[in-house]
PDB file of N, CA and C in Angstrom:
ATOM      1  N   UNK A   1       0.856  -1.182   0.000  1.00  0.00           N
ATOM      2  CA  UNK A   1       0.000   0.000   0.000  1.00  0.00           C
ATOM      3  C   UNK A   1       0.902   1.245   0.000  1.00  0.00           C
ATOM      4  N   UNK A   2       0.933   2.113  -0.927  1.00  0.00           N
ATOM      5  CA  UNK A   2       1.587   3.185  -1.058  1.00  0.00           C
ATOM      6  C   UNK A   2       1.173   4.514  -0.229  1.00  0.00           C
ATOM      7  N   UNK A   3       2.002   5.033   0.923  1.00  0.00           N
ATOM      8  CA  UNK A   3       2.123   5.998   1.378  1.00  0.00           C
ATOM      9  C   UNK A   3       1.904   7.337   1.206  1.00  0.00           C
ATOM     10  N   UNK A   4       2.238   7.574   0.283  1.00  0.00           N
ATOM     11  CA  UNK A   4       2.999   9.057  -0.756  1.00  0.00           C
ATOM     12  C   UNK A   4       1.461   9.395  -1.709  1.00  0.00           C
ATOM     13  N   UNK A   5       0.172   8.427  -1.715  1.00  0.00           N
ATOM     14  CA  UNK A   5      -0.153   8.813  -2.989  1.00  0.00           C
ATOM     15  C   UNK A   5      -1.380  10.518  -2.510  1.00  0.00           C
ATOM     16  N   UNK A   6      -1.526  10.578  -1.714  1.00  0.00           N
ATOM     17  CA  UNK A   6      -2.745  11.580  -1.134  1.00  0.00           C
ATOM     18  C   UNK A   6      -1.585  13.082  -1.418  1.00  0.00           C
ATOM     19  N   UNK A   7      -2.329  14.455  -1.964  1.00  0.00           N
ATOM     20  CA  UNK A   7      -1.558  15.116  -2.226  1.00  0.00           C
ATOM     21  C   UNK A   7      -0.889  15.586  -0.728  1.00  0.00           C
ATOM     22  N   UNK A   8      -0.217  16.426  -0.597  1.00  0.00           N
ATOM     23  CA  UNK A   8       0.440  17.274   1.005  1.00  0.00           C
ATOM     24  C   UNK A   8      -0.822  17.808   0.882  1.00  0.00           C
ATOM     25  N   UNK A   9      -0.654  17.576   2.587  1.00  0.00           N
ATOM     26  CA  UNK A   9      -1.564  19.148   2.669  1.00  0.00           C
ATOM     27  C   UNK A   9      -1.231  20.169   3.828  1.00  0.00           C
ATOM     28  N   UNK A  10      -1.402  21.550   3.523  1.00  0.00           N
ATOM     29  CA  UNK A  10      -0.963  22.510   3.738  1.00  0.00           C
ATOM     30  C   UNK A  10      -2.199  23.335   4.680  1.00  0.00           C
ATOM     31  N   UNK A  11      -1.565  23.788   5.740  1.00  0.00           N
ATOM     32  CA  UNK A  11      -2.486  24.370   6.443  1.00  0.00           C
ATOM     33  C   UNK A  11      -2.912  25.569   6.089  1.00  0.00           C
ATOM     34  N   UNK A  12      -4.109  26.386   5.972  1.00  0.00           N
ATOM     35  CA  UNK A  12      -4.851  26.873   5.706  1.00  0.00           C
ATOM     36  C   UNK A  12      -4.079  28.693   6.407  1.00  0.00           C
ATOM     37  N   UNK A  13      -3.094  29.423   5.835  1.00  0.00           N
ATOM     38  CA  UNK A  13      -2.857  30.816   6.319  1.00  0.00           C
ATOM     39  C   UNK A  13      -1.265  30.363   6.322  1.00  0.00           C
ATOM     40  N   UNK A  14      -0.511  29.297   6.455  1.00  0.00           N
ATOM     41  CA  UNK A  14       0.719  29.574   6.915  1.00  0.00           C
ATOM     42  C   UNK A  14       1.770  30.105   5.689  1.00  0.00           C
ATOM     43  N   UNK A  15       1.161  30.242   4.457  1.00  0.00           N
ATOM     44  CA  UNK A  15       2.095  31.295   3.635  1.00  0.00           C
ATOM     45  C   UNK A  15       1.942  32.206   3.236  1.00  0.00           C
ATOM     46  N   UNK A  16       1.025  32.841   4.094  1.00  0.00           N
ATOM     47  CA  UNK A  16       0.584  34.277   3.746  1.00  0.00           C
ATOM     48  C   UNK A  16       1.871  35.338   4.227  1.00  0.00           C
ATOM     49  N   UNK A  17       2.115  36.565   3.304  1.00  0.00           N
ATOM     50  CA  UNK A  17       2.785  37.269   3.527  1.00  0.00           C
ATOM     51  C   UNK A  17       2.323  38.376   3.685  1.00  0.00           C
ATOM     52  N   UNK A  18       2.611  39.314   4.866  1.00  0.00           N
ATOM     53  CA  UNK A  18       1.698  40.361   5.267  1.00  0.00           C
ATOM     54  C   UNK A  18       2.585  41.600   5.548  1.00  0.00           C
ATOM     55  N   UNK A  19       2.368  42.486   4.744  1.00  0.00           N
ATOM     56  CA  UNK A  19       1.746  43.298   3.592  1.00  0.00           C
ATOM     57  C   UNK A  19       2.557  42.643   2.670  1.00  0.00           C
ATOM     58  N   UNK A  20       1.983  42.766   1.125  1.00  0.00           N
ATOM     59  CA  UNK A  20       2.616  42.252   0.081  1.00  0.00           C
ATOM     60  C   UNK A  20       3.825  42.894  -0.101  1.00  0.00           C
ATOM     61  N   UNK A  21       5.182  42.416  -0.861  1.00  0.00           N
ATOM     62  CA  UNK A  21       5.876  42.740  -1.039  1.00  0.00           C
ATOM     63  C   UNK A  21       6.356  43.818  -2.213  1.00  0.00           C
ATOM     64  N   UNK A  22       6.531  44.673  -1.893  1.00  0.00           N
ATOM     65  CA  UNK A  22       6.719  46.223  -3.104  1.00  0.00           C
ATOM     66  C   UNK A  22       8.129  45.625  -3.800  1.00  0.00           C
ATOM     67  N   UNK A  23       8.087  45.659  -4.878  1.00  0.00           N
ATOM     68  CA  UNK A  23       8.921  45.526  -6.081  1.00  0.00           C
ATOM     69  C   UNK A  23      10.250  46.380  -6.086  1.00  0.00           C
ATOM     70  N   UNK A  24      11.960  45.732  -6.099  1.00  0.00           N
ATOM     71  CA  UNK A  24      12.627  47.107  -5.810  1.00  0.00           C
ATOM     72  C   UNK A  24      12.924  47.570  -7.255  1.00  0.00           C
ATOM     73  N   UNK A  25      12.638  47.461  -8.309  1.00  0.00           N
ATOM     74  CA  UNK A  25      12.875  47.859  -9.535  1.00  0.00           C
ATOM     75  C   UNK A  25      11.878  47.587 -10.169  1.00  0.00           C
ATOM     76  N   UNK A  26      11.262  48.541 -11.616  1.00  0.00           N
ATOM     77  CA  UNK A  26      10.867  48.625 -12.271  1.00  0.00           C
ATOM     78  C   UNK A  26      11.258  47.961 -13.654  1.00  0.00           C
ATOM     79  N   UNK A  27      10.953  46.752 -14.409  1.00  0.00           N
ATOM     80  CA  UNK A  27      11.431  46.226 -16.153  1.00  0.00           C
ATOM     81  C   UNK A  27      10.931  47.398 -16.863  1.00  0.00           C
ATOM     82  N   UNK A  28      11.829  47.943 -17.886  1.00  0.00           N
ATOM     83  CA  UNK A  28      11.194  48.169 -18.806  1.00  0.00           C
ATOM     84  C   UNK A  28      11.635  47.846 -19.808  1.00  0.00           C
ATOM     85  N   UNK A  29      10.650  47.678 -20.741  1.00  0.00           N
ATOM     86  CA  UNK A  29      11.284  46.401 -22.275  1.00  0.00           C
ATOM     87  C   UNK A  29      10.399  47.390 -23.277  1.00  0.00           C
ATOM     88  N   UNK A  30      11.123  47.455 -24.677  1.00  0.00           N
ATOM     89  CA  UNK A  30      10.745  47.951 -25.589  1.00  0.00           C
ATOM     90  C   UNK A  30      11.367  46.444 -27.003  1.00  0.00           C
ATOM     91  N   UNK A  31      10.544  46.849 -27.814  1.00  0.00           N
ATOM     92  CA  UNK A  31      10.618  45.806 -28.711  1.00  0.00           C
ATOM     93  C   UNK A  31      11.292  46.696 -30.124  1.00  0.00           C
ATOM     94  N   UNK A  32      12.506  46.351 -30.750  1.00  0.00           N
ATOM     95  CA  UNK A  32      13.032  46.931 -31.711  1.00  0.00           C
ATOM     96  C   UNK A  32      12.938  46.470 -33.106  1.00  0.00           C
ATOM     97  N   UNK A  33      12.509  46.363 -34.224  1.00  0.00           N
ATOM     98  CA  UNK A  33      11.932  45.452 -35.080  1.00  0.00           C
ATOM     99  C   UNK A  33      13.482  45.939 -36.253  1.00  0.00           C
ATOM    100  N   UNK A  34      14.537  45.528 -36.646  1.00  0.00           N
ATOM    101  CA  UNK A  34      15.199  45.259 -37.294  1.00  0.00           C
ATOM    102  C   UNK A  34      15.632  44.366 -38.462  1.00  0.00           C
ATOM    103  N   UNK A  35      16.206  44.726 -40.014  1.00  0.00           N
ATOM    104  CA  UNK A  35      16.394  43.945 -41.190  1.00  0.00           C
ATOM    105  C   UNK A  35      17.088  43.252 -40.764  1.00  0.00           C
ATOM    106  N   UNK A  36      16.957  42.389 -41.398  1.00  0.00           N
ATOM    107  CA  UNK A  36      18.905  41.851 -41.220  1.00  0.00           C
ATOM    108  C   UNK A  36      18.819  41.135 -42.636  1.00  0.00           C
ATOM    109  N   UNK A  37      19.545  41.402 -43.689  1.00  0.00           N
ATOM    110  CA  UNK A  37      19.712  41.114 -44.692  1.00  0.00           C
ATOM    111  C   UNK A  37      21.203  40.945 -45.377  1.00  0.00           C
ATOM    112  N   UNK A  38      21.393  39.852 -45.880  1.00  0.00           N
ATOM    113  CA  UNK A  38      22.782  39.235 -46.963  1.00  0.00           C
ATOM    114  C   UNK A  38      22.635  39.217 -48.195  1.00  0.00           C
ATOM    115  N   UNK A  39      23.740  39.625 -48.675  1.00  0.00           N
ATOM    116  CA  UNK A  39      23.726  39.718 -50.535  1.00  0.00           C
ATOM    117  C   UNK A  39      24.533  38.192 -50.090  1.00  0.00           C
ATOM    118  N   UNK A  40      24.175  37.561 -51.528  1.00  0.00           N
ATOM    119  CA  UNK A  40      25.277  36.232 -51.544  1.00  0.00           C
ATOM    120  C   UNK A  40      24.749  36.045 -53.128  1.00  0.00           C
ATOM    121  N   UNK A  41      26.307  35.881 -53.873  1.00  0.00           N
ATOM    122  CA  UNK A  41      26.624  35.579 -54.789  1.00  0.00           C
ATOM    123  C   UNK A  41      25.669  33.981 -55.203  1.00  0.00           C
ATOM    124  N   UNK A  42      25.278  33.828 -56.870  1.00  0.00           N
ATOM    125  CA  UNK A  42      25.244  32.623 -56.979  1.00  0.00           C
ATOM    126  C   UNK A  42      24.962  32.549 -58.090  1.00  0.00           C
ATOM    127  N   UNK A  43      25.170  31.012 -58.539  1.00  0.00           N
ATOM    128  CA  UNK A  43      25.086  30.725 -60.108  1.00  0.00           C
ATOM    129  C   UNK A  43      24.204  30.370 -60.756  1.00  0.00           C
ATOM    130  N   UNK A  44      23.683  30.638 -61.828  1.00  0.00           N
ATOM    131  CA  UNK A  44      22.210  29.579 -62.703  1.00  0.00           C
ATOM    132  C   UNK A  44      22.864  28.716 -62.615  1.00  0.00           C
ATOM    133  N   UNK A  45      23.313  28.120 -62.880  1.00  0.00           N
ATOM    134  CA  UNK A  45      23.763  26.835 -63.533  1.00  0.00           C
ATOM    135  C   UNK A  45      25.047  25.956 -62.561  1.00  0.00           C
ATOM    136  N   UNK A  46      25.222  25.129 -62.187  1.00  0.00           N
ATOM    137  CA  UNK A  46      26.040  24.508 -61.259  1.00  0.00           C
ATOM    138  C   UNK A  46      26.079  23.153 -61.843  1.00  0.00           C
ATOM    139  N   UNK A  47      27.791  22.882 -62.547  1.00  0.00           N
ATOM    140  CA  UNK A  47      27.877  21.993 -62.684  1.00  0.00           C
ATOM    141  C   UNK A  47      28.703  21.372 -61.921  1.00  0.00           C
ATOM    142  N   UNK A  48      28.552  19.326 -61.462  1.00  0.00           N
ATOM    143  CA  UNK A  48      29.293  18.795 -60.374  1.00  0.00           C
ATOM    144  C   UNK A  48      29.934  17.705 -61.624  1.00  0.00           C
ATOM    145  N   UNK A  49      31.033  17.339 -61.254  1.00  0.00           N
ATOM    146  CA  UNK A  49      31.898  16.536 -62.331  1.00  0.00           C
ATOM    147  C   UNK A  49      32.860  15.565 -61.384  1.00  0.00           C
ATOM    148  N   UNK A  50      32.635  14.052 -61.658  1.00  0.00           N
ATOM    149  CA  UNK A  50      32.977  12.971 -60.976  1.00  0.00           C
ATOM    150  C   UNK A  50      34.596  12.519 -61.886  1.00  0.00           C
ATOM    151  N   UNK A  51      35.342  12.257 -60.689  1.00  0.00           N
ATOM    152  CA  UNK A  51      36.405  11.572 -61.987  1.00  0.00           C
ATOM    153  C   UNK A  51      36.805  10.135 -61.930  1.00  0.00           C
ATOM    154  N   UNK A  52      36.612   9.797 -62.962  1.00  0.00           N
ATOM    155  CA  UNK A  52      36.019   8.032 -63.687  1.00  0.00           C
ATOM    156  C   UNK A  52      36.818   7.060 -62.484  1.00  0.00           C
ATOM    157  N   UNK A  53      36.083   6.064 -62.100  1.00  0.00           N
ATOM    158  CA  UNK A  53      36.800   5.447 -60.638  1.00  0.00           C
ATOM    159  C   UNK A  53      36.718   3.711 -60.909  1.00  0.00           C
ATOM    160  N   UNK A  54      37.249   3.260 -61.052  1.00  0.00           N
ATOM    161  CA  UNK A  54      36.934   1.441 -61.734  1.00  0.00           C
ATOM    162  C   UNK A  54      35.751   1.001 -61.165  1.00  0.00           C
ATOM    163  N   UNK A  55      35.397  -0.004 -61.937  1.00  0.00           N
ATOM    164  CA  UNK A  55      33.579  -0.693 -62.097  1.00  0.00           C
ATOM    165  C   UNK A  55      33.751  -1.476 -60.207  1.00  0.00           C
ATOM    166  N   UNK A  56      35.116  -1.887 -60.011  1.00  0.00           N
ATOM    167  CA  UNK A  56      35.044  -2.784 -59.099  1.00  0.00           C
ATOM    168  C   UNK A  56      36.654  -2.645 -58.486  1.00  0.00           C
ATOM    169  N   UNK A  57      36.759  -3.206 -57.027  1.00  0.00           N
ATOM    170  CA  UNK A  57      37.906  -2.735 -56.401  1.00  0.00           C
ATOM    171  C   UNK A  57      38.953  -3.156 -56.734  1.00  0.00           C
ATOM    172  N   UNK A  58      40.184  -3.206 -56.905  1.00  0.00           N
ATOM    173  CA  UNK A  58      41.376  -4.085 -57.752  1.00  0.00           C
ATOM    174  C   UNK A  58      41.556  -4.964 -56.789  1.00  0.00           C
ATOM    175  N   UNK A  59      42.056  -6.199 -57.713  1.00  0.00           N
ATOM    176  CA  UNK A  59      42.117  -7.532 -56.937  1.00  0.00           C
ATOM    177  C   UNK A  59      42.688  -7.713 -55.738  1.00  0.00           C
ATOM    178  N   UNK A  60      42.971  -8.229 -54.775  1.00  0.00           N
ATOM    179  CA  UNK A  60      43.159  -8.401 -53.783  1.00  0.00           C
ATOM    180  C   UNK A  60      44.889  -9.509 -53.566  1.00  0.00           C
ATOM    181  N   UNK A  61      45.431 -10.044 -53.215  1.00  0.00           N
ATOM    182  CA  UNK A  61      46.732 -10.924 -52.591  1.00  0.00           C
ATOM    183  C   UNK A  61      45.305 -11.938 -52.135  1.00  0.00           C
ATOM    184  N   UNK A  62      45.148 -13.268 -52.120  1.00  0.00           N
ATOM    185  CA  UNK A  62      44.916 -14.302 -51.511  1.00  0.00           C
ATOM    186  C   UNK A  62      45.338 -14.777 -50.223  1.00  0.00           C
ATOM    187  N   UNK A  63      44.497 -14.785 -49.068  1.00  0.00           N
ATOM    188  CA  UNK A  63      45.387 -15.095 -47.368  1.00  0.00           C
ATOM    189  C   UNK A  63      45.818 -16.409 -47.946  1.00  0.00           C
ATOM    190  N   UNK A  64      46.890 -16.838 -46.941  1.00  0.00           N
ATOM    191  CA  UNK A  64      47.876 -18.095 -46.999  1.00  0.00           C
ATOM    192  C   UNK A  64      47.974 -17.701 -45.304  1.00  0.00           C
ATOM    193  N   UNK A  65      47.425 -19.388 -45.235  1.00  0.00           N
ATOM    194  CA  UNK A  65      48.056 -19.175 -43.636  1.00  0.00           C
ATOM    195  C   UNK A  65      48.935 -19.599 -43.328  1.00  0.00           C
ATOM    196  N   UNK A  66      49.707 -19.037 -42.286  1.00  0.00           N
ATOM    197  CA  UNK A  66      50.806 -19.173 -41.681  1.00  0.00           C
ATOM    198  C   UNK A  66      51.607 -20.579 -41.611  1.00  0.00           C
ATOM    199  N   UNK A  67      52.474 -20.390 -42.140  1.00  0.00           N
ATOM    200  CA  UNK A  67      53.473 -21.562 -41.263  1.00  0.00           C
ATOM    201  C   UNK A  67      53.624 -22.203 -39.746  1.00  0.00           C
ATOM    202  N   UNK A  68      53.980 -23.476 -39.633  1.00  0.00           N
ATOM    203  CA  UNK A  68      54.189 -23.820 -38.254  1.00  0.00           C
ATOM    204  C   UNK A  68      55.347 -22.954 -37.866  1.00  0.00           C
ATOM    205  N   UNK A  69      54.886 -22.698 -36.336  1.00  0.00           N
ATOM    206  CA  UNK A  69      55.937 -22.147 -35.414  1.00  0.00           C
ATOM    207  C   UNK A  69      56.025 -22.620 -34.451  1.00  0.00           C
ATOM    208  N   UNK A  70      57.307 -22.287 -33.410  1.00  0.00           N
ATOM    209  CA  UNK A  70      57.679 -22.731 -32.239  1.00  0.00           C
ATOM    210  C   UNK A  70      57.390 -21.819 -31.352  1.00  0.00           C
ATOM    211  N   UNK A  71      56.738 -21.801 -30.091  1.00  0.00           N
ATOM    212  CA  UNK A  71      56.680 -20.748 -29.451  1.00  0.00           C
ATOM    213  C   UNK A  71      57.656 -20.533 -27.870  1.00  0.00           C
ATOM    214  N   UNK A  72      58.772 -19.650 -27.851  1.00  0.00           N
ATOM    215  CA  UNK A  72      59.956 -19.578 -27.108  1.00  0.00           C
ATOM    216  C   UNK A  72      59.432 -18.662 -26.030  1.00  0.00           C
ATOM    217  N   UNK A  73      59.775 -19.047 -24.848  1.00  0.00           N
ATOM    218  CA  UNK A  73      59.388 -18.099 -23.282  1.00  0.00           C
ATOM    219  C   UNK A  73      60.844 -17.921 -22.962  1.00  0.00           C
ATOM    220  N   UNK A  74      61.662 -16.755 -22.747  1.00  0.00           N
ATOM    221  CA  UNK A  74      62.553 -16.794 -22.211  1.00  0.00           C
ATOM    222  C   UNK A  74      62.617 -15.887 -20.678  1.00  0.00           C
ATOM    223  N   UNK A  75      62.929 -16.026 -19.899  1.00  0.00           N
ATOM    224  CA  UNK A  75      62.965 -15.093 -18.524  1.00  0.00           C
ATOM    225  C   UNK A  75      64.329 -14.624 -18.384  1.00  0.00           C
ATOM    226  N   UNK A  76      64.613 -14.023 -18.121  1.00  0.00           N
ATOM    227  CA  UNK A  76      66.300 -13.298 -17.596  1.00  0.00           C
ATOM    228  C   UNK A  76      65.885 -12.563 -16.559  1.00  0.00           C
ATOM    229  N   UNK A  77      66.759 -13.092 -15.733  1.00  0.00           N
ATOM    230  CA  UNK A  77      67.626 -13.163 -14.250  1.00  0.00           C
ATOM    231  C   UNK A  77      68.161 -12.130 -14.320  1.00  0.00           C
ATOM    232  N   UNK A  78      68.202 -10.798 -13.374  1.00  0.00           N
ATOM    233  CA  UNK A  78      69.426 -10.222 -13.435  1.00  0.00           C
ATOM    234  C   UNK A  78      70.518 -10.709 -12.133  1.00  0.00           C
ATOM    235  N   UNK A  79      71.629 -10.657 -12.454  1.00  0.00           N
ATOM    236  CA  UNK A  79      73.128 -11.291 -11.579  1.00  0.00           C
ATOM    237  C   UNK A  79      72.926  -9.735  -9.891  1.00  0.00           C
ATOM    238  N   UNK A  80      72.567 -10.262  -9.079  1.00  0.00           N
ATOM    239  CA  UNK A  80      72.555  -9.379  -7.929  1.00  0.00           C
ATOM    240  C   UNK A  80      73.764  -9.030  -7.393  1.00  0.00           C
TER     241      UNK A  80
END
């Protein structure tokens, strides 16, 4: 059974603030309505030009696997 679900409740006067609070500054906002406009250069016509690339990727080397190997652990001691 959940605890938490009933809203708070708040007693009836305890956030009243008495006399209301007077403002220490005044906003004042004005709204400025400004262009803002760009020249920009441009072309009729735009041509894009690809340069010729083969039908398919060039052949590849064939894997070859490896040769047998030996595998060597060596440790060295240093002389104290």
């Amino acid at each position: 059974m959940a605890e938490q679900v009933a809203p708070q409740l708040m007693p009836a006067g305890e956030l009243v603030i008495v006399p209301d609070p007077v403002p220490l500054f005044v906003a004042v906002s004005a709204k400025v309505c400004r262009l803002n406009v760009a020249v920009t250069d441009f072309a009729a016509v735009i041509d894009t030009v690809h340069a010729p690339v083969p039908v398919q990727a060039p052949l590849q080397p064939a894997n070859v696997e490896p040769a047998a190997a030996v595998g060597v652990n060596v440790t060295d001691v240093p002389l104290v």
